[in-house]
PDB file of N, CA and C in Angstrom:
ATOM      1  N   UNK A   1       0.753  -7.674  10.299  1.00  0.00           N
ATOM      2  CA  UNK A   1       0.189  -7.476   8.981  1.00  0.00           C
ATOM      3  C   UNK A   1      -0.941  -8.464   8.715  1.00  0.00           C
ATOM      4  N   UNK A   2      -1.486  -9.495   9.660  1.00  0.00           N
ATOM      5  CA  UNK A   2      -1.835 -10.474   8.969  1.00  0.00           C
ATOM      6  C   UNK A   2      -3.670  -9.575   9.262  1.00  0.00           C
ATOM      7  N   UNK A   3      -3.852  -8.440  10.060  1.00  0.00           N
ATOM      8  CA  UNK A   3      -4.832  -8.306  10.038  1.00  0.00           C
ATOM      9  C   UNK A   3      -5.312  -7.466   9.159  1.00  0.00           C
ATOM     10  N   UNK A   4      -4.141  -6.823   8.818  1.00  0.00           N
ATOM     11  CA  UNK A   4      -4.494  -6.072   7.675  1.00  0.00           C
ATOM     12  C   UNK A   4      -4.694  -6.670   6.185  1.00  0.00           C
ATOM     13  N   UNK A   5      -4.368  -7.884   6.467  1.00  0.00           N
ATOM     14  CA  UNK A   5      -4.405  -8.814   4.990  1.00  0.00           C
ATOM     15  C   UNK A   5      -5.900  -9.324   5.120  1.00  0.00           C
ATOM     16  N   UNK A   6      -6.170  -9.722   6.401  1.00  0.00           N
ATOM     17  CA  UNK A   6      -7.771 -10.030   6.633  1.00  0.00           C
ATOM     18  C   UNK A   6      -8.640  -9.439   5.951  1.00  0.00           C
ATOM     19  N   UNK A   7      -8.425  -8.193   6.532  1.00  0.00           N
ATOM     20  CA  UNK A   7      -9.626  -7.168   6.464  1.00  0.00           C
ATOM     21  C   UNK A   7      -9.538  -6.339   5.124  1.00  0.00           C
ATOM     22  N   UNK A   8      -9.004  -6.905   4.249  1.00  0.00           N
ATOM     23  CA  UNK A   8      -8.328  -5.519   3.138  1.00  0.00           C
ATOM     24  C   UNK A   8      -8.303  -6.352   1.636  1.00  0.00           C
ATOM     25  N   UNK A   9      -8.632  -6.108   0.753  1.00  0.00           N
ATOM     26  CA  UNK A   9      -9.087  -6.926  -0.655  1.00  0.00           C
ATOM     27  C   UNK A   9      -7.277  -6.714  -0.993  1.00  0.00           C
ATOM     28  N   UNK A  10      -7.752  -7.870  -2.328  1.00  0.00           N
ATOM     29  CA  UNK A  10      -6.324  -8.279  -3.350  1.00  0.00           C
ATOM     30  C   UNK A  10      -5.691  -6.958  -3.869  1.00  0.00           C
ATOM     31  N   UNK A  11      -5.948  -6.193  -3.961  1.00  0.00           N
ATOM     32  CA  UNK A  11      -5.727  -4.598  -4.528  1.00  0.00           C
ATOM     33  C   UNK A  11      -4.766  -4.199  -3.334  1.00  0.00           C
ATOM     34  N   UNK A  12      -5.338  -3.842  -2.287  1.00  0.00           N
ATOM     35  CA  UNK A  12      -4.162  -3.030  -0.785  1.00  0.00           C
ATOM     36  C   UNK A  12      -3.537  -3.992  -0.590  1.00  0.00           C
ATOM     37  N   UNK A  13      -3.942  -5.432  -0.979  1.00  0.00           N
ATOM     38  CA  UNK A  13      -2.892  -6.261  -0.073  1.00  0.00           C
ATOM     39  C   UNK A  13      -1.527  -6.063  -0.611  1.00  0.00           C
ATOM     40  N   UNK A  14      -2.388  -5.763  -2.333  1.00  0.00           N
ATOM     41  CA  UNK A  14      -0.668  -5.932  -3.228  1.00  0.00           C
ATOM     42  C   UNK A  14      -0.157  -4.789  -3.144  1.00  0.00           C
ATOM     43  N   UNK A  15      -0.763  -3.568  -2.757  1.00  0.00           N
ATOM     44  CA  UNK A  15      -0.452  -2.309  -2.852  1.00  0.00           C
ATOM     45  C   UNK A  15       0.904  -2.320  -1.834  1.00  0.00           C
ATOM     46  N   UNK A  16       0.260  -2.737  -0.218  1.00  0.00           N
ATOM     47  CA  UNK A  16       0.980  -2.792   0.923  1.00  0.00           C
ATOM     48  C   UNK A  16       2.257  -3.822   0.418  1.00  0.00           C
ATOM     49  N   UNK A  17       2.581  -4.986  -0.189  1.00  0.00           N
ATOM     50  CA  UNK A  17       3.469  -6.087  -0.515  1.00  0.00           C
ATOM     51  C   UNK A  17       3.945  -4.633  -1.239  1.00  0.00           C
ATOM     52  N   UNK A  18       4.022  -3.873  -2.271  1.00  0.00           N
ATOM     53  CA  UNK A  18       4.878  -2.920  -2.644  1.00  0.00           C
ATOM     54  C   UNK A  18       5.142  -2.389  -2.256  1.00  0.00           C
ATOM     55  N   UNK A  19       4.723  -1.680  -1.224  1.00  0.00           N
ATOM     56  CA  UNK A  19       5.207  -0.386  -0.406  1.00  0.00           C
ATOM     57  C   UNK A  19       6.471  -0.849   0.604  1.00  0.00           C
ATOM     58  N   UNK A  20       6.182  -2.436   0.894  1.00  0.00           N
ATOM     59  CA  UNK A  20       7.127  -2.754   2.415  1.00  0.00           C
ATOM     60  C   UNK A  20       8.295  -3.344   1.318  1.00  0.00           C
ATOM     61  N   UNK A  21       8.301  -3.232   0.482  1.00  0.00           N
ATOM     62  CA  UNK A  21       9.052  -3.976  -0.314  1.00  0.00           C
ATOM     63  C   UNK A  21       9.793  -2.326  -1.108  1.00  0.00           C
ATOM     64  N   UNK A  22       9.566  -1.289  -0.596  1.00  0.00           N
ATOM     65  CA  UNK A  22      10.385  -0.558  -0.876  1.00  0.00           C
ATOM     66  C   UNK A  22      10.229   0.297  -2.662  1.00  0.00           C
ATOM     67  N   UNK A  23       9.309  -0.240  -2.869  1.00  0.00           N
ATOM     68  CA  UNK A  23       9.127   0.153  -4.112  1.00  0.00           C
ATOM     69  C   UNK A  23       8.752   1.822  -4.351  1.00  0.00           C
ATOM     70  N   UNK A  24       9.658   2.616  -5.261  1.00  0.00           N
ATOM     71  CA  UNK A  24       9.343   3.794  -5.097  1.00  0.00           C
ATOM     72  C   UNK A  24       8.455   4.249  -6.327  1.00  0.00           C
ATOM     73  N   UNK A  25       8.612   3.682  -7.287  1.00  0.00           N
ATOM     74  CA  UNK A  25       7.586   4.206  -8.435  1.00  0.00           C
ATOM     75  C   UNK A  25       6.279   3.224  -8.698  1.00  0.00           C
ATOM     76  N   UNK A  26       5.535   3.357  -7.536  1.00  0.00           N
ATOM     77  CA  UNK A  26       4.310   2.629  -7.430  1.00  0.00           C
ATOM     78  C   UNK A  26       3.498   2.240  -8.801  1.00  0.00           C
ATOM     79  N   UNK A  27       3.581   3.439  -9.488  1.00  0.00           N
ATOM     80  CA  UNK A  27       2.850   3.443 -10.372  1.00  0.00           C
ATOM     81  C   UNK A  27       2.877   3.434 -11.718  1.00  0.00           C
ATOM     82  N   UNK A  28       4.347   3.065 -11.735  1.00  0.00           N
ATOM     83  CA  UNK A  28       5.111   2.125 -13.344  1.00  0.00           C
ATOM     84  C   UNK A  28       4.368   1.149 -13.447  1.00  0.00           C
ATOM     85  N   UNK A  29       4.733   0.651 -14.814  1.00  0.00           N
ATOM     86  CA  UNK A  29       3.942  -0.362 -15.458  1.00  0.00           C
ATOM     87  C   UNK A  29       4.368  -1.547 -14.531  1.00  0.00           C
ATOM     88  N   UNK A  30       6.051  -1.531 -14.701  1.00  0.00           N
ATOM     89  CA  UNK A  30       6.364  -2.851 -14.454  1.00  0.00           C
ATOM     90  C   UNK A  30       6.302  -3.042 -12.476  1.00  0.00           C
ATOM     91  N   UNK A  31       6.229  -2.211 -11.887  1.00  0.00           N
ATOM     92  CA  UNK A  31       5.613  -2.727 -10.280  1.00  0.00           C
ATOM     93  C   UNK A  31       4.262  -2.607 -10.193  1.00  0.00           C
ATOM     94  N   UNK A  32       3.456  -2.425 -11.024  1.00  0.00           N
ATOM     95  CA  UNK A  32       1.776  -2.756 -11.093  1.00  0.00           C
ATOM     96  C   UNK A  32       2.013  -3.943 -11.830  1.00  0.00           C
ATOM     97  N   UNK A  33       2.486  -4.503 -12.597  1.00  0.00           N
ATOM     98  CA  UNK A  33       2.499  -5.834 -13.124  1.00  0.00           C
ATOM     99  C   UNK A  33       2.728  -7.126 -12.111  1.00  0.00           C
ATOM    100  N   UNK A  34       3.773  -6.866 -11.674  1.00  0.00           N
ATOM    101  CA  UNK A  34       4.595  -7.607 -10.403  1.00  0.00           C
ATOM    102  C   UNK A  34       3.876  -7.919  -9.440  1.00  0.00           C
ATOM    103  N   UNK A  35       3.107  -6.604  -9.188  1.00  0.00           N
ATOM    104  CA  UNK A  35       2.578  -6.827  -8.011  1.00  0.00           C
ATOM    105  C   UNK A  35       0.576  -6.840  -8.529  1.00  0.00           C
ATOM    106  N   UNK A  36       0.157  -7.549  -9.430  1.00  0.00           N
ATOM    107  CA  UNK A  36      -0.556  -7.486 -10.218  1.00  0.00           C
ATOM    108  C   UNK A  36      -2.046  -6.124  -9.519  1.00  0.00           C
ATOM    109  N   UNK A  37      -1.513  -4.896  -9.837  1.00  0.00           N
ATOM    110  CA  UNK A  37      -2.001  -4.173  -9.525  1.00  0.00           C
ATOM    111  C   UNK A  37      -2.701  -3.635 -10.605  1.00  0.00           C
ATOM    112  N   UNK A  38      -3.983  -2.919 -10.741  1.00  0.00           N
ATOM    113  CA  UNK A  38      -4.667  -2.912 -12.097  1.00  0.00           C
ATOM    114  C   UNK A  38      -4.960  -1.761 -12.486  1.00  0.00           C
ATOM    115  N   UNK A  39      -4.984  -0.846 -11.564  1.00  0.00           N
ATOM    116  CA  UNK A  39      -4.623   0.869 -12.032  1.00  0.00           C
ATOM    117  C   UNK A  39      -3.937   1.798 -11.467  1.00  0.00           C
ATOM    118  N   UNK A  40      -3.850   2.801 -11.489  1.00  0.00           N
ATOM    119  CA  UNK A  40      -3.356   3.752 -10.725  1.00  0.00           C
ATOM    120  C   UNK A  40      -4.537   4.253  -9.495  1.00  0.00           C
ATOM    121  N   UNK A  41      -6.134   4.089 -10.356  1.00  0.00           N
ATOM    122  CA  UNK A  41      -6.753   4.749  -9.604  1.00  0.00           C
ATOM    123  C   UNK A  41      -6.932   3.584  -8.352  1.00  0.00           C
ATOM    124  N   UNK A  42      -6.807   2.237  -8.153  1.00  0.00           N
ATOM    125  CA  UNK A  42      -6.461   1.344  -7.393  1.00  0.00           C
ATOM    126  C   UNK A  42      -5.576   1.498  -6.507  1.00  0.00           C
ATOM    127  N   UNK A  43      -4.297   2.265  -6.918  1.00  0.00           N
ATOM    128  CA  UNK A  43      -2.975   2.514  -5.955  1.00  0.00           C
ATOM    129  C   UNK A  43      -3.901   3.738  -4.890  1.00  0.00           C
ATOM    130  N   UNK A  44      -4.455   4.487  -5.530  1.00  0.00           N
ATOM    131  CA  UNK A  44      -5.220   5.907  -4.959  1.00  0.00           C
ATOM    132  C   UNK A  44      -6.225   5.461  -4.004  1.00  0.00           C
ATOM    133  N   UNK A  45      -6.565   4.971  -4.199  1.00  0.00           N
ATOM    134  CA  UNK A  45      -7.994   3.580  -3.240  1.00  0.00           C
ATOM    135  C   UNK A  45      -6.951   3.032  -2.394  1.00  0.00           C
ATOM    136  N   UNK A  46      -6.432   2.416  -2.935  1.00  0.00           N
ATOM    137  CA  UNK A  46      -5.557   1.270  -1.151  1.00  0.00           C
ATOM    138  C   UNK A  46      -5.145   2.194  -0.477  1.00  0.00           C
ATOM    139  N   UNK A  47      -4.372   3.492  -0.727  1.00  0.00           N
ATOM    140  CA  UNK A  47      -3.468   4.106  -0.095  1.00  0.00           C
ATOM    141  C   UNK A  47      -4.703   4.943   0.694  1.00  0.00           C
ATOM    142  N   UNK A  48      -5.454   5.171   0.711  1.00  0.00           N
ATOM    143  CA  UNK A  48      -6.431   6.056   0.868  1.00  0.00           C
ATOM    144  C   UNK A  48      -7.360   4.888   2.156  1.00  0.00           C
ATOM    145  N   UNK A  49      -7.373   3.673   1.967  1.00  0.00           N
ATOM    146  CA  UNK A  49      -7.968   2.600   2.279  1.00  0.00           C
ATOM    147  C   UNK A  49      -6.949   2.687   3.530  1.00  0.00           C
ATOM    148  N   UNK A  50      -5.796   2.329   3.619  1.00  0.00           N
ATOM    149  CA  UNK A  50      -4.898   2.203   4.537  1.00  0.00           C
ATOM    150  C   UNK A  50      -4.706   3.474   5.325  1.00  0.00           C
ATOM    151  N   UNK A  51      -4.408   4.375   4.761  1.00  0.00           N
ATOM    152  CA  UNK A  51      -4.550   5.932   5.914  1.00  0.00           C
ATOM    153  C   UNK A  51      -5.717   5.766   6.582  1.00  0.00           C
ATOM    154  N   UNK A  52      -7.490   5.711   5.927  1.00  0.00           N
ATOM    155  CA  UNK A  52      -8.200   5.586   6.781  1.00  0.00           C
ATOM    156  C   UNK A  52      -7.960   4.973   8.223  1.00  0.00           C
ATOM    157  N   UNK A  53      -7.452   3.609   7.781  1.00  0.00           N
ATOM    158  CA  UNK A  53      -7.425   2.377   8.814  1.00  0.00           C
ATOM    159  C   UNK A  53      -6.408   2.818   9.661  1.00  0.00           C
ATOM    160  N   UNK A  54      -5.598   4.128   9.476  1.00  0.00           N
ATOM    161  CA  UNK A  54      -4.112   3.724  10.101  1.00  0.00           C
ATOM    162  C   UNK A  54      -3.210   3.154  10.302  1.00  0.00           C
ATOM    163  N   UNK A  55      -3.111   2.602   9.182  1.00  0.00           N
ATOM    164  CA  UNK A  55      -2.010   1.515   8.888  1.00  0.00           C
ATOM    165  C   UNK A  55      -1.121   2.573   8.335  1.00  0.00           C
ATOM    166  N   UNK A  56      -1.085   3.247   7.210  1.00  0.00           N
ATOM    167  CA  UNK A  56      -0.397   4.739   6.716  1.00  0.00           C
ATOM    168  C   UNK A  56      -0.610   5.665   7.217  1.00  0.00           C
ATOM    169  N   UNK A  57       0.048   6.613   7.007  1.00  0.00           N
ATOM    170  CA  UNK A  57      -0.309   8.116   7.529  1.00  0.00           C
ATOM    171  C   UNK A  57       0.745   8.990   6.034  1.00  0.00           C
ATOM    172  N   UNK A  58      -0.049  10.100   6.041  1.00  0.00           N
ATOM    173  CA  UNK A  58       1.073  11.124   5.077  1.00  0.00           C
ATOM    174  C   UNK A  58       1.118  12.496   5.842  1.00  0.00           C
ATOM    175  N   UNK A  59       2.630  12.430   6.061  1.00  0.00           N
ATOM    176  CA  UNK A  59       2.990  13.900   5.839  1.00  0.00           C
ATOM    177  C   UNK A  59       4.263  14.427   5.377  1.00  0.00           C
ATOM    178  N   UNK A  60       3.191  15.650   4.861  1.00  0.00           N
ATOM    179  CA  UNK A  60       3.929  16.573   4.305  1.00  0.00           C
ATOM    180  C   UNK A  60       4.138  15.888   2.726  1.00  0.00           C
ATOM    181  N   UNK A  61       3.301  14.808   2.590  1.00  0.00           N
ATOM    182  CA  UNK A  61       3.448  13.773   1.667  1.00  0.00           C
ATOM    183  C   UNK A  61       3.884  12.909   1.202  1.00  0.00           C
ATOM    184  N   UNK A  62       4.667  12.803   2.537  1.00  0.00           N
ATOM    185  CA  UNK A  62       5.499  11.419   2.622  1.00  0.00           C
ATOM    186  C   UNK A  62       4.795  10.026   3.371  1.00  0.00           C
ATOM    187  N   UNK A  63       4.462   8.995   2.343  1.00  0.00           N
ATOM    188  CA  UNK A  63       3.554   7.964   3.227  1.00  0.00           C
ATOM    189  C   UNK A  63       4.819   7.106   3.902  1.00  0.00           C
ATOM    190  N   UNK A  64       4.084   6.806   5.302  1.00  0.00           N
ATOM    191  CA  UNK A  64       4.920   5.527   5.815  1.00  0.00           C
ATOM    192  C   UNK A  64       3.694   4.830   7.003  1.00  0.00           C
ATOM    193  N   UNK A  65       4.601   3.948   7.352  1.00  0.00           N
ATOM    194  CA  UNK A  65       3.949   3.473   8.478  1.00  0.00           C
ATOM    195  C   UNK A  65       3.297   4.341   9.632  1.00  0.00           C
ATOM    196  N   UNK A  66       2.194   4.196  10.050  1.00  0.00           N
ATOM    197  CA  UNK A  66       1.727   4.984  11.564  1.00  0.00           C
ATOM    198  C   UNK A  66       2.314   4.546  12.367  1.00  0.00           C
ATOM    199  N   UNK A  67       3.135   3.125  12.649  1.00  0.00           N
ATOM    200  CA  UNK A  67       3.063   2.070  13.161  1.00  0.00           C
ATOM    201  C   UNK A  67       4.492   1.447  12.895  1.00  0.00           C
ATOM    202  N   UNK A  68       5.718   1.512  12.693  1.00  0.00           N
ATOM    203  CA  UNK A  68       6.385   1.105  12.245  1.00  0.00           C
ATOM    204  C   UNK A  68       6.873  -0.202  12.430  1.00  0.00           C
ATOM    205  N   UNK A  69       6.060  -1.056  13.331  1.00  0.00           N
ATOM    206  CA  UNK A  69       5.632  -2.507  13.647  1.00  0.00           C
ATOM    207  C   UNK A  69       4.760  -2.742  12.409  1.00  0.00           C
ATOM    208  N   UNK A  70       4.306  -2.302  11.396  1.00  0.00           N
ATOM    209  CA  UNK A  70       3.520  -2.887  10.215  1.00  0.00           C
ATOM    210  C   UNK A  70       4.167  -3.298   9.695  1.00  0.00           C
ATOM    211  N   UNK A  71       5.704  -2.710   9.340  1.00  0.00           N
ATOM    212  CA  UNK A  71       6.681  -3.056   8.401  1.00  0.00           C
ATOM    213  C   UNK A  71       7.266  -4.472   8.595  1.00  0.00           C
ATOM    214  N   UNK A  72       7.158  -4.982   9.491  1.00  0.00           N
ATOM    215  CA  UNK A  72       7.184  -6.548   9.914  1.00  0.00           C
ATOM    216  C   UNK A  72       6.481  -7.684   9.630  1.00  0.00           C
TER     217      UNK A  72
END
């Protein structure tokens, strides 16, 4: 993960810290707070940011790891 923390702004980093952390309602108030995330359209950007990179993948609309060594 640490390269993906490199290469990736305060927004995906916190996005990704929620996702590995199991969080299922990304886009409640109180895990955008926590994880000081600042919109929804931000959650839509990282996640979108990270599929590019292949760090995520979705199917069928289920996001997870490409990689399931990220989760580490």
């Amino acid at each position: 993960m640490l390269f993906v923390i490199r290469n990736t702004d305060h927004t995906t980093t916190n996005y990704l810290k929620a996702f590995i952390a199991g969080e299922k309602a990304l886009s409640s108030t109180e895990v955008m707070h926590r994880y000081q995330i600042s919109s929804t359209t931000s959650i839509s950007s990282s996640k979108a940011t990270l599929i590019k990179n292949n760090i995520l993948e979705n199917k069928a609309g289920e996001i997870s790891f490409q990689d399931p060594i990220y989760a580490y």
